[in-house]
C-alpha atoms as a PDB file:
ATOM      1  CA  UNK A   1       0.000   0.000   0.000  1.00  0.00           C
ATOM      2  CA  UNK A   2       2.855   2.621   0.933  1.00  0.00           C
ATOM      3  CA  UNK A   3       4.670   1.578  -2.429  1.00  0.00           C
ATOM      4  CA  UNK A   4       1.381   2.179  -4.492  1.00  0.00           C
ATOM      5  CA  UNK A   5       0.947   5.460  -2.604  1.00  0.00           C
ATOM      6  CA  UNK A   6       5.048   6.590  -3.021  1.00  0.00           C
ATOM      7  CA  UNK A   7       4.859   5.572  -6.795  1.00  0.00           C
ATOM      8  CA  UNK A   8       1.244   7.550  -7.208  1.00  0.00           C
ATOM      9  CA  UNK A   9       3.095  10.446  -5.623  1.00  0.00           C
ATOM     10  CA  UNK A  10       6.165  10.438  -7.780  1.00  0.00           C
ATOM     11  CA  UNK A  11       3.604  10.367 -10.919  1.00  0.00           C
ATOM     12  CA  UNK A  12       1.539  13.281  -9.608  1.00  0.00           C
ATOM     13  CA  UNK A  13       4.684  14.892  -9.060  1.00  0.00           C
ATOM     14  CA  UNK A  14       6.094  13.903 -12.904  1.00  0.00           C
ATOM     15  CA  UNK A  15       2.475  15.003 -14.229  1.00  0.00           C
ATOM     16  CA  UNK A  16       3.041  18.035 -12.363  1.00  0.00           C
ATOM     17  CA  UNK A  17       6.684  18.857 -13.913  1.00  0.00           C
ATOM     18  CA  UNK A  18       5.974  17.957 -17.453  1.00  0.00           C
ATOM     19  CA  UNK A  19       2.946  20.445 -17.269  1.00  0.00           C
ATOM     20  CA  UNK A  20       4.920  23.511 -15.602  1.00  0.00           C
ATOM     21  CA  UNK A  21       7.628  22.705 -18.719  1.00  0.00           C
ATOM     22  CA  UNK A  22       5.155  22.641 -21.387  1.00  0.00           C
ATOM     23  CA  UNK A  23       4.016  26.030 -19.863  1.00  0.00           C
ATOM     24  CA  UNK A  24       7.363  27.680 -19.691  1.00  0.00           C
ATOM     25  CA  UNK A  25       7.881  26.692 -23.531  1.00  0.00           C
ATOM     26  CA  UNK A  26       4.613  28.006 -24.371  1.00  0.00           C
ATOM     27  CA  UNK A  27       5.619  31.170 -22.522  1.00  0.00           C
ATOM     28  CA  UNK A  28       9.078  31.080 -24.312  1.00  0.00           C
ATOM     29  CA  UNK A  29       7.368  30.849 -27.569  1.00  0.00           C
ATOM     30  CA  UNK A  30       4.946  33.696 -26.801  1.00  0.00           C
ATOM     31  CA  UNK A  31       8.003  35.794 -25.499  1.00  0.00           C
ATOM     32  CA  UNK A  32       9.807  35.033 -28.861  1.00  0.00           C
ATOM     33  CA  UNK A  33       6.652  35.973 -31.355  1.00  0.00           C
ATOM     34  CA  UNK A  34       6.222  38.662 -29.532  1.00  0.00           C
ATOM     35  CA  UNK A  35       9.655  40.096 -29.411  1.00  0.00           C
ATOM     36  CA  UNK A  36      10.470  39.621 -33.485  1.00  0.00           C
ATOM     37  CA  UNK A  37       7.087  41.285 -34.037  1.00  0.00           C
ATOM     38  CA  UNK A  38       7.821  44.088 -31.513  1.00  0.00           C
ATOM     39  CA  UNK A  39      11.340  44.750 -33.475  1.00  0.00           C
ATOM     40  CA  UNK A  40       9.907  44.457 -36.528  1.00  0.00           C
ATOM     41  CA  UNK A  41       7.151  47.205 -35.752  1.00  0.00           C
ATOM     42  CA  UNK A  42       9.634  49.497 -34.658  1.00  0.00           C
ATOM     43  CA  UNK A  43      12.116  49.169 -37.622  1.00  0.00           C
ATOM     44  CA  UNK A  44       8.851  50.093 -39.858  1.00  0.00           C
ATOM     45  CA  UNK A  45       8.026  52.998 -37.348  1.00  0.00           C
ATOM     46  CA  UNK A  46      11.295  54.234 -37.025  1.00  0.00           C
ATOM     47  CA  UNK A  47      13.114  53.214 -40.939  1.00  0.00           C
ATOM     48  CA  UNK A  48       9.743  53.860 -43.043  1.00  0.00           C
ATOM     49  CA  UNK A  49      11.526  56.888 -44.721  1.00  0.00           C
ATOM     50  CA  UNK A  50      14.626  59.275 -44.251  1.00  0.00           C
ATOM     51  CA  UNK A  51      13.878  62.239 -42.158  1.00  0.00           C
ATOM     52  CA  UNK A  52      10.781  60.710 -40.172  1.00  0.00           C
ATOM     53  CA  UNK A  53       9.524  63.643 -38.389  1.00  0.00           C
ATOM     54  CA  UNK A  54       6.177  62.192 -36.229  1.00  0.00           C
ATOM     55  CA  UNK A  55       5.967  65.971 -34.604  1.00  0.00           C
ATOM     56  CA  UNK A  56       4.355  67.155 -37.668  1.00  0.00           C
ATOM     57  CA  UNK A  57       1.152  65.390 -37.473  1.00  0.00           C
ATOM     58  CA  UNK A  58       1.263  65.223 -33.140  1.00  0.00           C
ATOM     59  CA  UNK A  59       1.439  68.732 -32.703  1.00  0.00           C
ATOM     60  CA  UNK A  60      -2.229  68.166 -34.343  1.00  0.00           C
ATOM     61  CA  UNK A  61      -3.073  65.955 -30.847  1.00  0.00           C
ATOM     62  CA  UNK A  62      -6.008  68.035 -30.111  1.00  0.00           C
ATOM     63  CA  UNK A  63      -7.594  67.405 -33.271  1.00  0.00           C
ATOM     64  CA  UNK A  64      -6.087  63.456 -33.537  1.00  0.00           C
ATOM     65  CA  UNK A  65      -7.659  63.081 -30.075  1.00  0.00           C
ATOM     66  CA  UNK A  66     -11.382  64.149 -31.551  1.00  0.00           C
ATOM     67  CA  UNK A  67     -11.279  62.353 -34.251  1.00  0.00           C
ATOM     68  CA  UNK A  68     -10.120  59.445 -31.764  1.00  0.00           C
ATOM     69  CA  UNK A  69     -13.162  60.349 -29.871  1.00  0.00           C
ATOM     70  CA  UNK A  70     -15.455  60.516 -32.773  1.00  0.00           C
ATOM     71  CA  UNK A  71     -14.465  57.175 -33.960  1.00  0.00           C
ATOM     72  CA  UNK A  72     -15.215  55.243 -31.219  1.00  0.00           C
ATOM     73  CA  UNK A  73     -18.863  56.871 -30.779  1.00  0.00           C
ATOM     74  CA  UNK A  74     -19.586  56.830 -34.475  1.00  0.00           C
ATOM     75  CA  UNK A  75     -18.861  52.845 -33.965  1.00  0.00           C
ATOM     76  CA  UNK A  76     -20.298  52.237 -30.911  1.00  0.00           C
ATOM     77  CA  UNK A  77     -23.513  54.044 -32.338  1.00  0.00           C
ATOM     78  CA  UNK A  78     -23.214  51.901 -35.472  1.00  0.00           C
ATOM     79  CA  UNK A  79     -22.620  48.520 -33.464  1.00  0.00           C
ATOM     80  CA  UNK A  80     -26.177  49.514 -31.417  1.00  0.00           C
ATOM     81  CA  UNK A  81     -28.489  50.379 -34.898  1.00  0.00           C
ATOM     82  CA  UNK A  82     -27.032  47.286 -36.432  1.00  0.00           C
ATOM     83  CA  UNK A  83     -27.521  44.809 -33.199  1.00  0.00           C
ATOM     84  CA  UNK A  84     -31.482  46.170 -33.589  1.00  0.00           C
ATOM     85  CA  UNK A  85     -31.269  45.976 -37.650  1.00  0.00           C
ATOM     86  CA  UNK A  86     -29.557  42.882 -37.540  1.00  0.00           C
ATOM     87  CA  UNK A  87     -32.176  41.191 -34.826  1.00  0.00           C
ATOM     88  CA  UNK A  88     -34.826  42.238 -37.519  1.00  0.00           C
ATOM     89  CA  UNK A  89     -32.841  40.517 -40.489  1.00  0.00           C
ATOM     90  CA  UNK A  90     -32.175  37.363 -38.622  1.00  0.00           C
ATOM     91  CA  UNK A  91     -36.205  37.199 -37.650  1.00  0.00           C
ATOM     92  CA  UNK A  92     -37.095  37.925 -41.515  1.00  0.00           C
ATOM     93  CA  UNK A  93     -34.610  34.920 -42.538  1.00  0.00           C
ATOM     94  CA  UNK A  94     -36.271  32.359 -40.411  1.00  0.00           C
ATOM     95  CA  UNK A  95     -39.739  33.690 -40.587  1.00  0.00           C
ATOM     96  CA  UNK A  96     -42.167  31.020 -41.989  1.00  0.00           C
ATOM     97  CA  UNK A  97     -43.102  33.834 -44.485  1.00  0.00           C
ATOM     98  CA  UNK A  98     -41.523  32.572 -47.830  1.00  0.00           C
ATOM     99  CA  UNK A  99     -41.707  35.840 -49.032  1.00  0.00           C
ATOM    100  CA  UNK A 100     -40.403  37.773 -46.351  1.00  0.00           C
ATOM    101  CA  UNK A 101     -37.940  35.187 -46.086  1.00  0.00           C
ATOM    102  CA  UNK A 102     -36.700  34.717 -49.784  1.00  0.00           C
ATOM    103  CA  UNK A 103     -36.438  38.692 -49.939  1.00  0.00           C
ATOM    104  CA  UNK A 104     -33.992  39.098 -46.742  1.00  0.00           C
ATOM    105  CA  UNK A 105     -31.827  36.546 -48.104  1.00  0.00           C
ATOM    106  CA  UNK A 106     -31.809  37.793 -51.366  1.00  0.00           C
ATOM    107  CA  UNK A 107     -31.332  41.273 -49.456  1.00  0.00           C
ATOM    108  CA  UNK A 108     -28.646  39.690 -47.398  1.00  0.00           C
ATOM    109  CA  UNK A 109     -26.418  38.546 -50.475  1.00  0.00           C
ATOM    110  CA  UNK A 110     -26.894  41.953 -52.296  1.00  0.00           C
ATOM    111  CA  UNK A 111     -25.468  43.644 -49.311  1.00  0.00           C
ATOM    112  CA  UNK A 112     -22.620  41.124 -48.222  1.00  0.00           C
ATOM    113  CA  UNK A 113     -21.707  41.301 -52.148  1.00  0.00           C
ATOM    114  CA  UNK A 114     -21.111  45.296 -52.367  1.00  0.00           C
ATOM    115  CA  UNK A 115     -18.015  46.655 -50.760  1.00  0.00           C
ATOM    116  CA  UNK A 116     -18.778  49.423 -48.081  1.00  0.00           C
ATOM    117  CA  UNK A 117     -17.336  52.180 -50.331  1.00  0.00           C
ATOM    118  CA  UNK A 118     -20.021  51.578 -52.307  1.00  0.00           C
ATOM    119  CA  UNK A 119     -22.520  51.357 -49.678  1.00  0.00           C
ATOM    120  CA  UNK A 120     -21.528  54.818 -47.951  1.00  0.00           C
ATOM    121  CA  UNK A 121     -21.140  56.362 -51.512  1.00  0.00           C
ATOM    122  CA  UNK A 122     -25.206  55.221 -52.509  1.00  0.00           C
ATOM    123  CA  UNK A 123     -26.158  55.787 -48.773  1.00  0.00           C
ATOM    124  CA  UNK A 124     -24.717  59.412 -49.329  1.00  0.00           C
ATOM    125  CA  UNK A 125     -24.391  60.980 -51.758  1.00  0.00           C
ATOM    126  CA  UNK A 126     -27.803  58.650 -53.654  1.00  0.00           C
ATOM    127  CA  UNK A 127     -30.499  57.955 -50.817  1.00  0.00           C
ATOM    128  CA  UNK A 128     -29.549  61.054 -49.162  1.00  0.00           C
ATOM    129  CA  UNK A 129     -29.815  63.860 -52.330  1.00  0.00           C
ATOM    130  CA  UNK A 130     -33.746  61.685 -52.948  1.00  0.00           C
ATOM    131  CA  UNK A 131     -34.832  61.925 -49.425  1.00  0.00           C
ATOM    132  CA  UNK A 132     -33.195  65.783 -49.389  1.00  0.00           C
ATOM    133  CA  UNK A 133     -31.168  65.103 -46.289  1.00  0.00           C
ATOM    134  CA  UNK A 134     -27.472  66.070 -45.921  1.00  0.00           C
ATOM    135  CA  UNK A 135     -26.084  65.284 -42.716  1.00  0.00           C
ATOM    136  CA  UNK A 136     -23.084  63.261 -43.840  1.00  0.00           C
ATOM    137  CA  UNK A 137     -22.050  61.915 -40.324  1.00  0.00           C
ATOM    138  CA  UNK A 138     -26.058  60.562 -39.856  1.00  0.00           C
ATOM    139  CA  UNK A 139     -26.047  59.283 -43.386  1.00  0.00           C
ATOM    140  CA  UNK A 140     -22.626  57.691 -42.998  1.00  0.00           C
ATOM    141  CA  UNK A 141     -23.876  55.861 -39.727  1.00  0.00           C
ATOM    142  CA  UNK A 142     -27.011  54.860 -41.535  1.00  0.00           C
ATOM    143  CA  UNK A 143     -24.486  53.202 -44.577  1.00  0.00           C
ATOM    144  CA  UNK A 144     -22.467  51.381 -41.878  1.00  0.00           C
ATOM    145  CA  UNK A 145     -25.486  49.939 -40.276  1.00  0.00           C
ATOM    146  CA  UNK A 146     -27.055  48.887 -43.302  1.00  0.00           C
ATOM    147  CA  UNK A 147     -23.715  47.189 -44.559  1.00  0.00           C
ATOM    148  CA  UNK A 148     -23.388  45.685 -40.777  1.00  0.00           C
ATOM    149  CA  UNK A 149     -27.013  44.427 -40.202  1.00  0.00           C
ATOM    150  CA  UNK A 150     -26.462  40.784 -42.526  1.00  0.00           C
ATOM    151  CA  UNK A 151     -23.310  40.177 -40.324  1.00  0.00           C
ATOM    152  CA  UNK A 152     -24.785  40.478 -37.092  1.00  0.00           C
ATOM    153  CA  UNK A 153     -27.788  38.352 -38.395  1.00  0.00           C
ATOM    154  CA  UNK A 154     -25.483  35.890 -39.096  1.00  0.00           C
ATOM    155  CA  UNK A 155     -24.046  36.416 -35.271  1.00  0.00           C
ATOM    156  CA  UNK A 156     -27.393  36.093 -33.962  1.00  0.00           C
ATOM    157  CA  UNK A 157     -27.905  32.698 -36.284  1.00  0.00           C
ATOM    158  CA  UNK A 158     -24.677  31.068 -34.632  1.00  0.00           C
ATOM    159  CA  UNK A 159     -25.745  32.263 -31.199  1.00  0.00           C
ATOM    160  CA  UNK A 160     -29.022  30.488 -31.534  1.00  0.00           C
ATOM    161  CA  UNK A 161     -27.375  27.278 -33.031  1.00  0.00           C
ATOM    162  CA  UNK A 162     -26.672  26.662 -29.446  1.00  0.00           C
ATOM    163  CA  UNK A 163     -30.228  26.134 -28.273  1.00  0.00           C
ATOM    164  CA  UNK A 164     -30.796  22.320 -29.504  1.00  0.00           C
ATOM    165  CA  UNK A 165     -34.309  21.050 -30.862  1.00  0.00           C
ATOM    166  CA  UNK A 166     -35.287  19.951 -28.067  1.00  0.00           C
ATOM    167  CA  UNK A 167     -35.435  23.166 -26.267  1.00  0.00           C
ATOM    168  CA  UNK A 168     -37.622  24.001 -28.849  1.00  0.00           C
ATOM    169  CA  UNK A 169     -40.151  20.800 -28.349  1.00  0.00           C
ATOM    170  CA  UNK A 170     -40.419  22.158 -25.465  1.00  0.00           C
ATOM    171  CA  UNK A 171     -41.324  25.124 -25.968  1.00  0.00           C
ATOM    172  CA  UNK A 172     -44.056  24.241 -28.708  1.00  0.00           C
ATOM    173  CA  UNK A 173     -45.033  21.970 -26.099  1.00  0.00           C
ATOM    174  CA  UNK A 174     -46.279  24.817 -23.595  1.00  0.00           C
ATOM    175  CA  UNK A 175     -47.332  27.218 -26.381  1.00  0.00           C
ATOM    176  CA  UNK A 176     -44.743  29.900 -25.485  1.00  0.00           C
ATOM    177  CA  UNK A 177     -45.508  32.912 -27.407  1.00  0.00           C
ATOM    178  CA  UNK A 178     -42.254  34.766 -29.604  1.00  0.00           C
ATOM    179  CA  UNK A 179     -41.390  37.031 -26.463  1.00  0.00           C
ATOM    180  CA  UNK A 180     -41.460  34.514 -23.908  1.00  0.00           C
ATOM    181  CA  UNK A 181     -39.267  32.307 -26.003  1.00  0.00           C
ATOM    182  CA  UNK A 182     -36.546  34.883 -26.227  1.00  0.00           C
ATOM    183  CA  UNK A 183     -36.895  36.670 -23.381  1.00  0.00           C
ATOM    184  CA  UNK A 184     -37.188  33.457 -20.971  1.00  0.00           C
ATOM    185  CA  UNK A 185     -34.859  30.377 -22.967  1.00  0.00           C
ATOM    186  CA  UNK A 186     -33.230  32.145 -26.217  1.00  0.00           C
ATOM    187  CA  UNK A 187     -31.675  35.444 -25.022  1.00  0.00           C
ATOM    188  CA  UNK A 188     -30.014  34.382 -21.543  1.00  0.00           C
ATOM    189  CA  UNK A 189     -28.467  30.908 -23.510  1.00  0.00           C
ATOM    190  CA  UNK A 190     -27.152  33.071 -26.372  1.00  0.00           C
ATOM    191  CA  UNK A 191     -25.675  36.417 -24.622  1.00  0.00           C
ATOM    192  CA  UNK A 192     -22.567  34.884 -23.653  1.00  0.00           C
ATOM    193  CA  UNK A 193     -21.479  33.480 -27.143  1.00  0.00           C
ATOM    194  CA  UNK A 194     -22.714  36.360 -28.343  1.00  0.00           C
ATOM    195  CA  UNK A 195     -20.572  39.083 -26.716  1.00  0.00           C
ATOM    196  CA  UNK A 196     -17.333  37.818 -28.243  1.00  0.00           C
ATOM    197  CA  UNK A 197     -18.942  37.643 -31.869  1.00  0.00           C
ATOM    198  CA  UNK A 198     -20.222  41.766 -31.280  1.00  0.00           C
ATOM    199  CA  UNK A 199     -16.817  42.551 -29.996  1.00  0.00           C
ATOM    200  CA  UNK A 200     -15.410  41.070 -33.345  1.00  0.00           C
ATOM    201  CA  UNK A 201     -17.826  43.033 -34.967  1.00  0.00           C
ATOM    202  CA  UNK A 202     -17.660  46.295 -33.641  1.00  0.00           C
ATOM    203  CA  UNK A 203     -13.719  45.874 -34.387  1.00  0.00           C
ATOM    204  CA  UNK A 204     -14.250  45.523 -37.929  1.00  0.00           C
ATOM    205  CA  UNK A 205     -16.785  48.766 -37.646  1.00  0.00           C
ATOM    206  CA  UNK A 206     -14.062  50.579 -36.041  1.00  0.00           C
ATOM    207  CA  UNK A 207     -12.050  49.720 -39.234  1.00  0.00           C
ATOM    208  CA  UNK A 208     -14.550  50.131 -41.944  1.00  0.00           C
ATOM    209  CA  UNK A 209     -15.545  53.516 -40.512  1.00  0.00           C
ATOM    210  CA  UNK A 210     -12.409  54.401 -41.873  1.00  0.00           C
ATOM    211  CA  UNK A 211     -13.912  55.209 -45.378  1.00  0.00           C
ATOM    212  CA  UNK A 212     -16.608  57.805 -43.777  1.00  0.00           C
ATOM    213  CA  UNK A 213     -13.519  60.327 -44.979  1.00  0.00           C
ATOM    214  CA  UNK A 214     -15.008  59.936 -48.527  1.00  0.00           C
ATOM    215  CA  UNK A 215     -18.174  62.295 -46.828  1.00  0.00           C
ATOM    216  CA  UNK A 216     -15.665  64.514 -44.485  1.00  0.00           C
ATOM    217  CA  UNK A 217     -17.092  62.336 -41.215  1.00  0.00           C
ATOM    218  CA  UNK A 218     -13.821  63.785 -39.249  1.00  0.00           C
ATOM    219  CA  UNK A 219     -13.046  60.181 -38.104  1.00  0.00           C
ATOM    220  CA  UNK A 220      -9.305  59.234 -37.460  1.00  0.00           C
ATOM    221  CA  UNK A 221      -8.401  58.440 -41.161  1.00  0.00           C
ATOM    222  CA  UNK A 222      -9.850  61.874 -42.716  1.00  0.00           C
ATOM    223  CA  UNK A 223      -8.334  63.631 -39.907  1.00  0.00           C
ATOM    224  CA  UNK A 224      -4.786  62.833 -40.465  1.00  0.00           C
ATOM    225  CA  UNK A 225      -5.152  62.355 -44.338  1.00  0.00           C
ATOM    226  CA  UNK A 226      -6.122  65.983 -44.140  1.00  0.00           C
ATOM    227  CA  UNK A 227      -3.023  66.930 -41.531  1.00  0.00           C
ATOM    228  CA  UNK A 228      -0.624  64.878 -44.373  1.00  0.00           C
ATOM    229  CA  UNK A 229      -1.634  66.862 -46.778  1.00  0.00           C
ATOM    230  CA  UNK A 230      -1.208  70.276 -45.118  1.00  0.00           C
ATOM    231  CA  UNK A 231       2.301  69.272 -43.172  1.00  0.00           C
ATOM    232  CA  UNK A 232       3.513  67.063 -46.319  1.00  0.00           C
ATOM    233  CA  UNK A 233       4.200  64.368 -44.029  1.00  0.00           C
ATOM    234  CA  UNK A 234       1.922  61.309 -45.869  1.00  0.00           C
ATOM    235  CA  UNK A 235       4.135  58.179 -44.345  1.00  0.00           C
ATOM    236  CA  UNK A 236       3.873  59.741 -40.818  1.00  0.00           C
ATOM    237  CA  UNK A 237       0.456  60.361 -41.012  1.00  0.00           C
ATOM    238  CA  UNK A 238      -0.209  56.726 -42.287  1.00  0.00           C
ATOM    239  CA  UNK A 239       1.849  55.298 -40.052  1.00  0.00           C
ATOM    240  CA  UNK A 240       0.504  57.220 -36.567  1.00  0.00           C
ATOM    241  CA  UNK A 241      -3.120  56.258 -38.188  1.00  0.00           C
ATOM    242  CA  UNK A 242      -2.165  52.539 -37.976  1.00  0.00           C
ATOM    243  CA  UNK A 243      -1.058  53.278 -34.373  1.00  0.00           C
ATOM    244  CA  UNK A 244      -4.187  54.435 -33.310  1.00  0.00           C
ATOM    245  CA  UNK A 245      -6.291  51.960 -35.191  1.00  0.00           C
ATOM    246  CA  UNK A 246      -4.397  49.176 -33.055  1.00  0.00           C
ATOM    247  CA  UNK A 247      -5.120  50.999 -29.891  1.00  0.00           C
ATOM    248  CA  UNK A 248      -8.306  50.185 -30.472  1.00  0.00           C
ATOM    249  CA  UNK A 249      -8.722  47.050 -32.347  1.00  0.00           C
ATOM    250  CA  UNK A 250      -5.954  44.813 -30.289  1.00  0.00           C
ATOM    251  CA  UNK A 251      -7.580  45.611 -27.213  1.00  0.00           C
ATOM    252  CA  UNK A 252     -10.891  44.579 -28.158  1.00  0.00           C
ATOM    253  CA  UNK A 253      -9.773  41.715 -30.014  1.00  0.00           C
ATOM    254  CA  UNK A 254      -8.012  40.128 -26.588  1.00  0.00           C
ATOM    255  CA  UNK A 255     -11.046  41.115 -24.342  1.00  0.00           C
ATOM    256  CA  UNK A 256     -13.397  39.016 -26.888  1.00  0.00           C
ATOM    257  CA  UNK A 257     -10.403  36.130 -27.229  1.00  0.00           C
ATOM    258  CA  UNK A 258     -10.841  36.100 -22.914  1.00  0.00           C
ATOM    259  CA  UNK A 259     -14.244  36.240 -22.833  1.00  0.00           C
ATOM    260  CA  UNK A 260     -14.691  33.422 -25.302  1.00  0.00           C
ATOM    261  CA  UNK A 261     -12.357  31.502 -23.555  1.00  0.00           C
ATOM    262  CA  UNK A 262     -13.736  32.121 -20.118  1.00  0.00           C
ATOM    263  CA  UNK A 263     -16.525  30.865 -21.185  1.00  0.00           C
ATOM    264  CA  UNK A 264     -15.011  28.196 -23.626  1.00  0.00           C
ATOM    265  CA  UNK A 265     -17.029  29.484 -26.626  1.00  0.00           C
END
């Protein structure tokens, strides 16, 4: 009995060493990635040109610190109308309508198939001139909803894959009405793999918000294209707006890679 219990102790023991190894080479490994993209970045930041002179477009900070500002509510706005538009898509491609449904996913392809440059530009400077209304920063928020709405439909359609058919016997079975089934068995099953997929998706708004400079939104890119141009300094002002678009971006990309791995979406 001793022997069984010494030997069961020396394997816990080797178990317990192999695993603190295989976590220091992980580390190692991390460490290493980390530190030939880190030198890399810098060689671009600092060797990009001759003469790099960053102070031309940072003594603009007030102005690079709006348009920092206005980016992030333009896209948080965005994420909000398309989480609503894109609840109403996903209902109108399951509906038992064949109309209703044929036409949203007919809708859906059209959408997913034109490039948001072309969205903002018919949004804009098309929809907007017919209706006669020419707030650019509305209409450009309206264009990035619109192109968002099919994604997040397709977020919601994931989300939902996780509720299994017999959930759904069972709710037939006690005549739940459409509310009740979302608000009592669909919505509190789907909100956790959910928040990862919106994070994903608001990063990608963040980024495709970046064309609103076509209609002089003064977002981050239109803001610095328009400091370039005044200062001459075009690589700089690239270069500082690829900064600040990974201040943003990296950050929410890690907080959704935790959160789906807290809860091992």
């Amino acid at each position: 009995m001793i022997t069984w219990r010494l030997k069961d102790w020396d394997w816990n023991i080797s178990s317990r060493n192999q695993n603190n190894v295989k976590l220091k080479r992980e580390y190692l490994h991390k460490f290493l990635a980390f530190s030939i993209i880190a030198i890399s970045f810098v060689a671009i930041i600092i060797n990009a040109t001759e003469n790099m002179n960053y102070g031309l477009i940072l003594k603009n900070y007030r102005a690079l610190f709006t348009a920092f500002v206005m980016t992030l509510g333009v896209s948080l706005i965005t994420l909000v109308l398309s989480m609503i538009s894109g609840f109403v898509f996903y209902i109108c491609m399951i509906s038992e309508n064949k109309f209703i449904k044929s036409f949203t996913n007919m809708l859906k392809e059209i959408v997913m198939g034109t490039p948001l440059l072309v969205m903002i530009f018919l949004v804009v400077y098309v929809f907007g001139i017919k209706v006669n209304f020419h707030n650019k920063l509305v209409l450009g928020i309206v264009a990035l909803s619109a192109y968002m709405s099919p994604y997040i439909a397709n977020s919601y359609k994931t989300a939902i894959a996780v509720i299994d058919d017999s959930q759904y016997k069972v709710m037939n079975l006690y005549n739940f009405s459409l509310y009740q089934r979302y608000r009592f068995i669909i919505v509190p099953q789907i909100v956790r793999p959910l928040i990862p997929s919106m994070l994903n998706n608001l990063s990608s708004i963040i980024k495709g918000s970046a064309l609103l400079k076509i209609v002089s939104v003064s977002e981050i890119s239109y803001t610095i294209t328009v400091i370039s141009n005044e200062n001459y300094a075009v690589v700089e002002g690239y270069l500082i707006m690829w900064i600040m678009y990974l201040m943003i971006t990296i950050p929410l990309s890690m907080l959704a890679k935790n959160i789906g791995r807290r809860y091992e979406i």
